[in-house]
N, C-alpha and C. Protein backbone atom coordinates (compact mmCIF):
# COMPACT_ATOMS: atom_id res chain seq x y z
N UNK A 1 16.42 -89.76 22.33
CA UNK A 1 15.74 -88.49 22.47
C UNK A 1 14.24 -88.71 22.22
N UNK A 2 13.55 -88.14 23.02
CA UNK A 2 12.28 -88.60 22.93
C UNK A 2 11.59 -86.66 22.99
N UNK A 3 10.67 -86.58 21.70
CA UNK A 3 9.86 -85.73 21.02
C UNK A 3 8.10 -85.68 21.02
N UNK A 4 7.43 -85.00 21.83
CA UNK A 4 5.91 -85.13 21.38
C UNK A 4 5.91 -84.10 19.63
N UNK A 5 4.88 -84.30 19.74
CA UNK A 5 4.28 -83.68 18.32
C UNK A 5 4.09 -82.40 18.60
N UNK A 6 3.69 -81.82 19.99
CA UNK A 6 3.30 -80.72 20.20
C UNK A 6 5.22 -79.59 20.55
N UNK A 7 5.70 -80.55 20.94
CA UNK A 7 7.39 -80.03 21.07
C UNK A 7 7.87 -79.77 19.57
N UNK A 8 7.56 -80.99 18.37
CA UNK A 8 8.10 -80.53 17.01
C UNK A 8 7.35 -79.15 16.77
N UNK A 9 6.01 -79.09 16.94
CA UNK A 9 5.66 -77.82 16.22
C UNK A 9 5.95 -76.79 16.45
N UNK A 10 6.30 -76.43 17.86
CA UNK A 10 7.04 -75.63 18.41
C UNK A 10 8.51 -75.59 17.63
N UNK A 11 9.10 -76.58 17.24
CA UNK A 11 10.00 -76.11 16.79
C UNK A 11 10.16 -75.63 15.71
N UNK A 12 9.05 -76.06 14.60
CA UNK A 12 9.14 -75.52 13.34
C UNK A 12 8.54 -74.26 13.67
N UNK A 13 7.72 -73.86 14.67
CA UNK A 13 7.07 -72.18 14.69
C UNK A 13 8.18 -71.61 15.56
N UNK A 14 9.05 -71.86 16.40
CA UNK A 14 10.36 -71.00 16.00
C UNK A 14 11.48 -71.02 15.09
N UNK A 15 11.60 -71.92 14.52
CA UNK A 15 12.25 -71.57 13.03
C UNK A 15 11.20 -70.58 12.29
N UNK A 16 10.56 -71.01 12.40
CA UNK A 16 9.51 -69.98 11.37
C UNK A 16 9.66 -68.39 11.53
N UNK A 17 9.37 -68.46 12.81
CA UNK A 17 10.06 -66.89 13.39
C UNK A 17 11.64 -66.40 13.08
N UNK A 18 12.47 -67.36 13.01
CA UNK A 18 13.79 -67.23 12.98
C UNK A 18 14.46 -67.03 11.33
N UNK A 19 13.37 -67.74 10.42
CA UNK A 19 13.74 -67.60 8.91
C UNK A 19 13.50 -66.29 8.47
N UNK A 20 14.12 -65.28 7.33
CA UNK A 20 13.83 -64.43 6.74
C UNK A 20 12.58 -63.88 6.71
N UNK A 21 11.79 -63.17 7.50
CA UNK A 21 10.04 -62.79 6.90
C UNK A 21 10.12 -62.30 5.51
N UNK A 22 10.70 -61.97 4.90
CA UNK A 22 10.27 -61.50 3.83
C UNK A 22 9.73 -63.14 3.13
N UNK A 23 10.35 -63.98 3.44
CA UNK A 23 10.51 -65.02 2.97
C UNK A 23 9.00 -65.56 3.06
N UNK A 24 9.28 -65.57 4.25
CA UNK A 24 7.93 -66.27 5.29
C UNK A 24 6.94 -65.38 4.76
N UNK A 25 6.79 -64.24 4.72
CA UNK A 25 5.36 -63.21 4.73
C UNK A 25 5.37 -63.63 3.25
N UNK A 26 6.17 -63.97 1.96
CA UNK A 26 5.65 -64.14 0.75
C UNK A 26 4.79 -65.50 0.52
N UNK A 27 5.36 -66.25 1.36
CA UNK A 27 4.19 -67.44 0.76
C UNK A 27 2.74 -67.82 1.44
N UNK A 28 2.48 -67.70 0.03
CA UNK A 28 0.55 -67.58 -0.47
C UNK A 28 0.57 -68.95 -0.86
N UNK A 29 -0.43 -69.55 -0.11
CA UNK A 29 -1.97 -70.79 0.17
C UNK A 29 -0.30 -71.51 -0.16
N UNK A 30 0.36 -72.17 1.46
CA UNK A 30 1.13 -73.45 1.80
C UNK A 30 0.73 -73.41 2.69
N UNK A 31 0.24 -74.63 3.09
CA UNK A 31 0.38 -75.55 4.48
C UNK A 31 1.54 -75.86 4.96
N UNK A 32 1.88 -76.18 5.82
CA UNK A 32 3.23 -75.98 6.44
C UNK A 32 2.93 -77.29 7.73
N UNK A 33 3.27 -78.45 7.41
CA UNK A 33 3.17 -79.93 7.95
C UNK A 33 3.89 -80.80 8.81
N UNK A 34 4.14 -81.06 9.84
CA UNK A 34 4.67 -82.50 9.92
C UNK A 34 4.09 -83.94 10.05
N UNK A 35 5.18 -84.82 10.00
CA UNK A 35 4.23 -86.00 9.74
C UNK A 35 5.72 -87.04 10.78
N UNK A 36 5.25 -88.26 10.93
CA UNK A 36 6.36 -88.75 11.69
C UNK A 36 6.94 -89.19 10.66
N UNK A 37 6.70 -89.97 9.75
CA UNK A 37 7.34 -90.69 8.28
C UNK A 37 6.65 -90.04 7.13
N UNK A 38 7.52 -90.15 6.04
CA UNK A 38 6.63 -90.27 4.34
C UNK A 38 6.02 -91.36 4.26
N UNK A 39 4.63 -91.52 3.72
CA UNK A 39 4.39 -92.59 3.09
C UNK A 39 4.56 -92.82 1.62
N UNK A 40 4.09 -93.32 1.66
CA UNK A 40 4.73 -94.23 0.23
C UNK A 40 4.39 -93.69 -0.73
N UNK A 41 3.21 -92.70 -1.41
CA UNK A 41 3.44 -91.70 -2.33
C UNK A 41 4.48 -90.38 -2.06
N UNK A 42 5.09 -90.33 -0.77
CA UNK A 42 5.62 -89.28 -0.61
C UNK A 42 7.58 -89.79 -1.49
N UNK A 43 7.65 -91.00 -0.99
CA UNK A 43 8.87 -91.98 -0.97
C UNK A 43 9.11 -91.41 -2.51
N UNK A 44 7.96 -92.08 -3.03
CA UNK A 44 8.08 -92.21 -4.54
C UNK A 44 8.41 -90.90 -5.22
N UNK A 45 7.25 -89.99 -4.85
CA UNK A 45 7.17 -88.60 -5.32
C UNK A 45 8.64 -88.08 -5.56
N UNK A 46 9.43 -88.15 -4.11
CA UNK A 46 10.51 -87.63 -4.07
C UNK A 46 11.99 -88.37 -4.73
N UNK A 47 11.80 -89.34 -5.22
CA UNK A 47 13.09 -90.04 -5.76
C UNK A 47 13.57 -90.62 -5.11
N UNK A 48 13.69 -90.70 -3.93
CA UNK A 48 14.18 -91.24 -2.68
C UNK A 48 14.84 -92.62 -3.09
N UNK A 49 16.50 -92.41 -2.87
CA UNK A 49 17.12 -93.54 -3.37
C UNK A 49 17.42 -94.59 -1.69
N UNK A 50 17.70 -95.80 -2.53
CA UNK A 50 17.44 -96.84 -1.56
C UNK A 50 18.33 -96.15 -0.40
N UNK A 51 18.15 -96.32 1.07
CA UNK A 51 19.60 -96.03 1.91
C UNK A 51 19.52 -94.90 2.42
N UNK A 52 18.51 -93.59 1.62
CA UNK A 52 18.40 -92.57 1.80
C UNK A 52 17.51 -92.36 3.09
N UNK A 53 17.33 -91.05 3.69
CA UNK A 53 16.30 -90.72 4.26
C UNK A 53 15.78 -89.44 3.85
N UNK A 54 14.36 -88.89 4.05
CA UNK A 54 13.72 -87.82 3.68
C UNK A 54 13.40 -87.11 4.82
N UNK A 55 14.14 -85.99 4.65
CA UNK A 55 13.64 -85.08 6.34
C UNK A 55 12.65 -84.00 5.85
N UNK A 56 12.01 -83.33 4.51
CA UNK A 56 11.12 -82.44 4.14
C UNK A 56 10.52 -82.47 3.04
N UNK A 57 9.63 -82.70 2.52
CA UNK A 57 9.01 -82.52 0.61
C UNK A 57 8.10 -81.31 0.96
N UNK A 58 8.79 -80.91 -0.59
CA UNK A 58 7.92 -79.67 -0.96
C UNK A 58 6.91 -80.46 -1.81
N UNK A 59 5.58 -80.29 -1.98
CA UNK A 59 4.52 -80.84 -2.90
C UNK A 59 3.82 -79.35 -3.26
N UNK A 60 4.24 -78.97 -4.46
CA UNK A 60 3.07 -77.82 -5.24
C UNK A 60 3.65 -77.41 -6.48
N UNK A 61 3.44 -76.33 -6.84
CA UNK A 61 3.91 -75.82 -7.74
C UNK A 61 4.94 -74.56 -7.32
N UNK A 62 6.08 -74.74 -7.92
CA UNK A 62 6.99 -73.17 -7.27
C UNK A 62 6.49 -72.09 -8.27
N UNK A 63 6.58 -71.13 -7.76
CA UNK A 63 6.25 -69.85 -8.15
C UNK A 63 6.57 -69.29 -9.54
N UNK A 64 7.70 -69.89 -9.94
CA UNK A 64 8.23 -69.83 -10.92
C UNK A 64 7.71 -70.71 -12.16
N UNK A 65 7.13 -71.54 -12.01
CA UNK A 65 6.50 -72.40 -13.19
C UNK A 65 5.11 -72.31 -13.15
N UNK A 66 4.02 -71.55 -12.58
CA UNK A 66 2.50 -70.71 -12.55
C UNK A 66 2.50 -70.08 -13.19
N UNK A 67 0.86 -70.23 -13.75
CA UNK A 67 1.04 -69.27 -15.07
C UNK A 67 -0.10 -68.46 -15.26
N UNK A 68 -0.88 -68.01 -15.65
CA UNK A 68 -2.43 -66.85 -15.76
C UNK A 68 -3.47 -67.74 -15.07
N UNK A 69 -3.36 -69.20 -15.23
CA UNK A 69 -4.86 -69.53 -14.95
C UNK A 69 -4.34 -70.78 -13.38
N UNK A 70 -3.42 -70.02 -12.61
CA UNK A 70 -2.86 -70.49 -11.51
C UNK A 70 -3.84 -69.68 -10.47
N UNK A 71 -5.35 -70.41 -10.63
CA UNK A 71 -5.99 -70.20 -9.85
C UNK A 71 -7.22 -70.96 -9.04
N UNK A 72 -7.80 -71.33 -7.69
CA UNK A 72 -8.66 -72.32 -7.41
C UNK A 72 -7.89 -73.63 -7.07
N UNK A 73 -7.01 -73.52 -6.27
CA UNK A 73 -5.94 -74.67 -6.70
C UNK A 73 -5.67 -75.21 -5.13
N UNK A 74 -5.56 -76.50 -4.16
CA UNK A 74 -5.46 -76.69 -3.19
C UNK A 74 -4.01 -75.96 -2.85
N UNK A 75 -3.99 -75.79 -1.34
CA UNK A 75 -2.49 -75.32 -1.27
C UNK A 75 -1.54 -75.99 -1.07
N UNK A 76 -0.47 -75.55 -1.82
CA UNK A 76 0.83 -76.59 -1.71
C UNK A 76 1.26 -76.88 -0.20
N UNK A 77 2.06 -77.60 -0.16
CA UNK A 77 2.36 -78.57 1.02
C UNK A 77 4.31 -78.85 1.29
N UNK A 78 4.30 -77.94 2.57
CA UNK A 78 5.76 -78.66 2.87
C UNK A 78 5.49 -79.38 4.02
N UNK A 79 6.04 -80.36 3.98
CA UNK A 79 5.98 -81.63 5.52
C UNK A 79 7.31 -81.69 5.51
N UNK A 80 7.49 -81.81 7.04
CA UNK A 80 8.71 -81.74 7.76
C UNK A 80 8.68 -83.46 8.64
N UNK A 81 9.36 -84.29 8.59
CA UNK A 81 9.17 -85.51 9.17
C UNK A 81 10.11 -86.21 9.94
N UNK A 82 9.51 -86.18 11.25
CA UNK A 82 9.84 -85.73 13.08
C UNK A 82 10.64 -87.12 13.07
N UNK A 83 10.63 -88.08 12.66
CA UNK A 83 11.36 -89.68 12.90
C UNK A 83 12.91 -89.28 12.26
N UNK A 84 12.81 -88.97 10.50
CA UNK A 84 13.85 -88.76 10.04
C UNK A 84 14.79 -88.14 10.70
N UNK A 85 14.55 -86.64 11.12
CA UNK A 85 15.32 -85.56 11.64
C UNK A 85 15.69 -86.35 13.26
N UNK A 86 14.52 -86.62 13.89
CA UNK A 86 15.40 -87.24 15.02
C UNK A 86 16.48 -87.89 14.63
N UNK A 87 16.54 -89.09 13.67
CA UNK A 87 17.69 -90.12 13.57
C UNK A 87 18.74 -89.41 13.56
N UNK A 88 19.19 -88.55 12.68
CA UNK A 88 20.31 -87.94 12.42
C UNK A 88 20.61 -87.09 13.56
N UNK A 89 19.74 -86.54 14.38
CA UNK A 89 20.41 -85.58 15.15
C UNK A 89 20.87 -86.23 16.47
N UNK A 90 21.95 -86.04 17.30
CA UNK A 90 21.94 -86.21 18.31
C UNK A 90 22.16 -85.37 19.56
N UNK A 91 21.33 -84.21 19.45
CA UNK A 91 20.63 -83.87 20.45
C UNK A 91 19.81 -82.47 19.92
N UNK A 92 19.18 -81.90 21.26
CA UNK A 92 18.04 -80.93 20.75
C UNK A 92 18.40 -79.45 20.37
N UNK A 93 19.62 -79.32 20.25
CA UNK A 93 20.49 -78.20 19.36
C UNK A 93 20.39 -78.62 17.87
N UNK A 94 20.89 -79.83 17.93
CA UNK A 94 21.29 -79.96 16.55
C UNK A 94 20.14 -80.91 15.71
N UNK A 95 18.97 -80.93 16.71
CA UNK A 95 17.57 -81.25 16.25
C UNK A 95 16.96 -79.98 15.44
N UNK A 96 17.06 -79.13 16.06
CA UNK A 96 16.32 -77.43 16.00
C UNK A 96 17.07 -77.03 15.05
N UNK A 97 18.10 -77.05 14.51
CA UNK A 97 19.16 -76.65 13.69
C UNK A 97 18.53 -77.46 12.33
N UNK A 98 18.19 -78.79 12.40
CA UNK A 98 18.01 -79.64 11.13
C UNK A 98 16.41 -79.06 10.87
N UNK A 99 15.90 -78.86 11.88
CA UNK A 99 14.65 -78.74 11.18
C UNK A 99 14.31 -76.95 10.57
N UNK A 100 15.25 -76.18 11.05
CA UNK A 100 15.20 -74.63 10.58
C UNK A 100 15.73 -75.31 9.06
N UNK A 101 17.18 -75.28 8.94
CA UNK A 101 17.74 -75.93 7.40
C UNK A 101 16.97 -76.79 6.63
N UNK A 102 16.11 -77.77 7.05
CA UNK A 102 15.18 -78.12 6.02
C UNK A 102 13.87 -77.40 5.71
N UNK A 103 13.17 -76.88 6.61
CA UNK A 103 12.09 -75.38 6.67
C UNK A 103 12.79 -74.57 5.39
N UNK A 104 14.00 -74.52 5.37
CA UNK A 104 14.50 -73.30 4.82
C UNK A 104 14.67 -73.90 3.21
N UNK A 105 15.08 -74.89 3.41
CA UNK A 105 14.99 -75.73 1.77
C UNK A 105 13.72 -76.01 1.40
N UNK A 106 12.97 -76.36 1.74
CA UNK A 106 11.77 -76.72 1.43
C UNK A 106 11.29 -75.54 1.01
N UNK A 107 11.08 -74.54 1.04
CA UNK A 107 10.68 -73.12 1.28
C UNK A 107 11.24 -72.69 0.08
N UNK A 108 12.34 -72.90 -0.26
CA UNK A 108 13.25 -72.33 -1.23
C UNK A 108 12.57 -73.09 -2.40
N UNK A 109 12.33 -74.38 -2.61
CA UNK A 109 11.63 -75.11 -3.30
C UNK A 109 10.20 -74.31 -4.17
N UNK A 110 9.42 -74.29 -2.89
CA UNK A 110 8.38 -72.92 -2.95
C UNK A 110 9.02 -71.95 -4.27
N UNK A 111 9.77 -70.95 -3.65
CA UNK A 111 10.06 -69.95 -4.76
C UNK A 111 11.14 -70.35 -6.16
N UNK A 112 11.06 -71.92 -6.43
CA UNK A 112 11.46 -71.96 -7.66
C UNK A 112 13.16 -72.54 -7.84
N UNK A 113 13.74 -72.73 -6.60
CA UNK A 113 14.87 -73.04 -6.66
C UNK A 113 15.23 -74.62 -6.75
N UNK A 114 15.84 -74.78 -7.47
CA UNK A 114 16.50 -76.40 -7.23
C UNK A 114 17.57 -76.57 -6.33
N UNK A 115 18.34 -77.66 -6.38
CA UNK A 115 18.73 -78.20 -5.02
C UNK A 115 20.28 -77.84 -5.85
N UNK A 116 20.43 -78.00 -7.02
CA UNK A 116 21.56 -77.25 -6.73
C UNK A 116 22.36 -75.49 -6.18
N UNK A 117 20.57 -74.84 -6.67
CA UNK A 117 21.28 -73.23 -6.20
C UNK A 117 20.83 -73.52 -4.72
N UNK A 118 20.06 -74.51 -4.28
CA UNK A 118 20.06 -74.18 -2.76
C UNK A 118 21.46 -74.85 -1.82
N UNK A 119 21.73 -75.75 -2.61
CA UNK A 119 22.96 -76.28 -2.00
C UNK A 119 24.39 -75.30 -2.42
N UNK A 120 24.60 -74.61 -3.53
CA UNK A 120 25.17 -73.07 -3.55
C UNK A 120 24.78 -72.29 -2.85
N UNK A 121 23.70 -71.72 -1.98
CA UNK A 121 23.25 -71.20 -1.18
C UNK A 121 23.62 -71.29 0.19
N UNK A 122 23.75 -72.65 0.37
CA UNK A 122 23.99 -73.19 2.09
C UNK A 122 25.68 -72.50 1.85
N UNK A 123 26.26 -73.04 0.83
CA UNK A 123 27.61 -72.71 0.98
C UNK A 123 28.28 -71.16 0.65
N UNK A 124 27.15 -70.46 0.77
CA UNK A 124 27.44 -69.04 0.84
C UNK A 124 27.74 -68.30 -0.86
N UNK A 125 27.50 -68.96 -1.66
CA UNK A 125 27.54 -68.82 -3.30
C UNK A 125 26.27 -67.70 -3.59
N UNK A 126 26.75 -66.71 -3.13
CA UNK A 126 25.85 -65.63 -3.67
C UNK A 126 24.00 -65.23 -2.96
N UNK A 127 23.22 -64.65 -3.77
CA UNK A 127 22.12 -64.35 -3.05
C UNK A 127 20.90 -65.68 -3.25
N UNK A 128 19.61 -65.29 -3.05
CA UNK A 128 18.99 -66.12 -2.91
C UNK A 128 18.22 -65.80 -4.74
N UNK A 129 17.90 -64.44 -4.92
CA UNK A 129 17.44 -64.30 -6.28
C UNK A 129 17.98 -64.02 -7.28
């Protein structure tokens, strides 16, 4: 499967359209990224065990751990990364599908959640707050 850069962004700006707005309209100063790979502070940042691959990092602070003087501050950063998600998918359904579900984790990250209520989440375990 072969992807320009200008086809991924398109796909993350219709996921974007397609995720919750309330969701979407709440987050204040994120950049919203792709990249073809992590580099190597990203590898690290994220724990990334040997074998693994990384299809999204959230980099900022979630909402939930800011505090009075959470101000002047670059904006946090989700990157979405176009090599990973290709590998796994095999084809452009289930390309568009991986990159809404990681948009949507990454995001969740944003407002404070860990990977276990988001992985309770995917499996239908209640609300989001």
């Amino acid at each position: 499967m072969e992807l320009t850069d200008e086809e991924f962004d398109r796909l993350i700006s219709q996921a974007m359209d397609e995720l919750p707005q309330e969701y979407i309209k709440g987050l204040n100063n994120v950049a919203i990224l792709y990249a073809d790979d992590p580099d190597e502070y990203q590898i690290k940042k994220s724990g990334l065990r040997e074998g693994n691959i990384l299809l999204g990092l959230y980099e900022g602070i979630p909402l939930t751990k800011r505090g009075g003087n959470y101000t002047f501050v670059l904006p946090d950063k989700i990157t979405l990364f176009k090599h990973s998600m290709m590998m796994i998918a095999t084809d452009s359904q289930q390309l568009y599908a991986q990159v809404k579900r990681t948009l949507w984790h990454e995001i969740a990250h944003y407002y404070g959640l860990d990977h276990e209520r988001i992985h309770a989440l995917e499996r239908g375990e209640g609300s989001p707050a």
